[in-house]
Protein backbone atom coordinates (compact mmCIF):
# COMPACT_ATOMS: atom_id res chain seq x y z
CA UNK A 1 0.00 0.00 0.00
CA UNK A 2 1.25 3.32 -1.36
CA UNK A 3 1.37 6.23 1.58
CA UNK A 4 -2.19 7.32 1.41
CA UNK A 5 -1.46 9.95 4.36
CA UNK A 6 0.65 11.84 2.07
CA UNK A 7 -1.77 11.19 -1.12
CA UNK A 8 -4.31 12.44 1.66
CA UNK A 9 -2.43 15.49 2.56
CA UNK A 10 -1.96 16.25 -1.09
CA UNK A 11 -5.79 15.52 -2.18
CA UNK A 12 -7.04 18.06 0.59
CA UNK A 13 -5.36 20.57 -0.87
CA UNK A 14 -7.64 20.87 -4.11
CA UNK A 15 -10.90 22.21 -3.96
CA UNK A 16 -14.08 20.14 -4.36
CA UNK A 17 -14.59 20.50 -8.15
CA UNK A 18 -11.28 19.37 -8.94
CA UNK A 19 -11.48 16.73 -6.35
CA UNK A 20 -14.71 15.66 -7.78
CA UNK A 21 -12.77 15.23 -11.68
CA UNK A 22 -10.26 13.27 -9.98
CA UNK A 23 -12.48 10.48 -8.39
CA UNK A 24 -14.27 10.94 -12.41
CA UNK A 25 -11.11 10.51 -13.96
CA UNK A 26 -10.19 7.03 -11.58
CA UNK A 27 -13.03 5.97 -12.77
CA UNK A 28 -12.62 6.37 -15.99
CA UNK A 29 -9.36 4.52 -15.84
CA UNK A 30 -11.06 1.74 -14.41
CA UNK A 31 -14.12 1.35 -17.06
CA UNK A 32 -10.33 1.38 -19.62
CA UNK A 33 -8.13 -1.15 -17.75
CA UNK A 34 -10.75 -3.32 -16.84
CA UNK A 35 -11.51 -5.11 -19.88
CA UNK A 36 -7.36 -7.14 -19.60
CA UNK A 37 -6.68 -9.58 -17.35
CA UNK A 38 -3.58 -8.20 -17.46
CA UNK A 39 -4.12 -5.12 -15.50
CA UNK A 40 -6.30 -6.76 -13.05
CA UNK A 41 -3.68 -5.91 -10.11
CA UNK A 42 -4.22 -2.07 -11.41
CA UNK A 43 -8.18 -2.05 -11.32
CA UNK A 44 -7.83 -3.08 -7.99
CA UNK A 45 -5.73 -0.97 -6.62
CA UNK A 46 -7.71 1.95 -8.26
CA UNK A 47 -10.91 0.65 -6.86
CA UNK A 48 -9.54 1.13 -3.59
CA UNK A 49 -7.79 4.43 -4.50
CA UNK A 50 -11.47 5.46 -5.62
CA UNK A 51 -12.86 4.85 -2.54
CA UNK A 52 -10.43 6.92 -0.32
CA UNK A 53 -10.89 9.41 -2.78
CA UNK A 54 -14.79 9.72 -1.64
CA UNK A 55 -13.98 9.49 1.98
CA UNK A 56 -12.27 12.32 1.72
CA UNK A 57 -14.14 14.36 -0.33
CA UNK A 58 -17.87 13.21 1.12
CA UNK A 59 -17.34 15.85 4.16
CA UNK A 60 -17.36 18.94 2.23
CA UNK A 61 -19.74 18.06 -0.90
CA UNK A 62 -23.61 19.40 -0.65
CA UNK A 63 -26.53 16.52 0.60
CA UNK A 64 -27.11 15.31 -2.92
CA UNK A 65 -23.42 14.92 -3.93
CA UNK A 66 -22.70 13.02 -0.29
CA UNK A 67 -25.89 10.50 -1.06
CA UNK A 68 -24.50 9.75 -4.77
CA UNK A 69 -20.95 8.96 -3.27
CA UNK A 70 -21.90 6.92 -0.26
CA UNK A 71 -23.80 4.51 -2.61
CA UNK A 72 -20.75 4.84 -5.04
CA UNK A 73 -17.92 3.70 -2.26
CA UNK A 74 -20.77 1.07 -1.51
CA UNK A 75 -20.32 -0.15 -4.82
CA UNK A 76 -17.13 0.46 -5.26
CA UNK A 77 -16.20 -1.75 -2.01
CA UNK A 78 -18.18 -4.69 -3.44
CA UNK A 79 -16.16 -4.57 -6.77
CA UNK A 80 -12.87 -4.50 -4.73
CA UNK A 81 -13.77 -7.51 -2.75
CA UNK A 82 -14.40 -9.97 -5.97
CA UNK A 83 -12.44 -8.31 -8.17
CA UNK A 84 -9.59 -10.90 -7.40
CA UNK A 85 -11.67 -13.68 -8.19
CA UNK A 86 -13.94 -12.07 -11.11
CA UNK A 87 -10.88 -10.76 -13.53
CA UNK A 88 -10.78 -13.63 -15.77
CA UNK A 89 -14.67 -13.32 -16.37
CA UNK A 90 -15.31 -11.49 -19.81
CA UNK A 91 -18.79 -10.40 -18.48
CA UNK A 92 -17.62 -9.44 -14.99
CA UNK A 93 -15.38 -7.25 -16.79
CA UNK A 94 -17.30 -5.82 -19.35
CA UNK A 95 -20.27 -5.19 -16.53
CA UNK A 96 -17.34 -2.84 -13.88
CA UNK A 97 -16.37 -1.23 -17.53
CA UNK A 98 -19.47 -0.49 -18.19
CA UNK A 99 -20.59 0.68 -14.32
CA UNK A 100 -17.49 2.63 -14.12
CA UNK A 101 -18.09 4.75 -17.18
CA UNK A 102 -21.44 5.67 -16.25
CA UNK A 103 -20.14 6.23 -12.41
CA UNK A 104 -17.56 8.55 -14.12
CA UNK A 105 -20.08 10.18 -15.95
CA UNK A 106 -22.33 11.00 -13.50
CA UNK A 107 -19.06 12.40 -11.19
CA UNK A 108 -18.25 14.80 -13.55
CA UNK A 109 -21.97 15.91 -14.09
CA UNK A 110 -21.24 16.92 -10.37
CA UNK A 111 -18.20 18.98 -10.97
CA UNK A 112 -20.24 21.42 -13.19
């Protein structure tokens, strides 16, 4: 595990737009990468990444922004947990592509 504390301390520092286009952006690097096996390790490592990122940004975003994340990191949590043993599965992959697009999507809609 990289040091998130610093990552943390650096994250803070933007404000919550730009925050907001960096969870997007994650995810959009997700709904890439996870279509090959190859990069499983990667996915997973940015699902979890992802989900930090909300943490820290859920305290200062308005009600409806908060709601939207919370069930995000939800999801996001679930994909971490079987992503180890759902990589290999062409459908499991093309579904978190697919999710993590629209996820994206709907972050950025945020931002504006």
């Amino acid at each position: 595990m990289r040091n998130m504390e610093a990552i943390r301390n650096r994250y803070l520092q933007d404000d919550l737009k730009v925050r907001l286009g960096g969870i997007a952006a994650n995810l959009a690097r997700i709904a890439s990468c996870s279509s090959y096996p190859a990069d499983w390790e990667a996915v997973h490592s940015m699902l979890e990444e992802s989900e930090f990122f909300i943490e820290w940004t859920v305290p200062e975003a308005p009600p409806d922004v908060k709601a939207f994340l919370a069930e995000l990191q939800i999801q996001l949590a679930f994909w971490y947990l079987i992503w180890s043993k759902v990589h290999t599965d062409s459908q499991e992959c093309e579904k978190l592509g697919q999710l993590a697009r629209l996820w994206s999507q709907n972050v950025l809609g945020f931002g504006e």
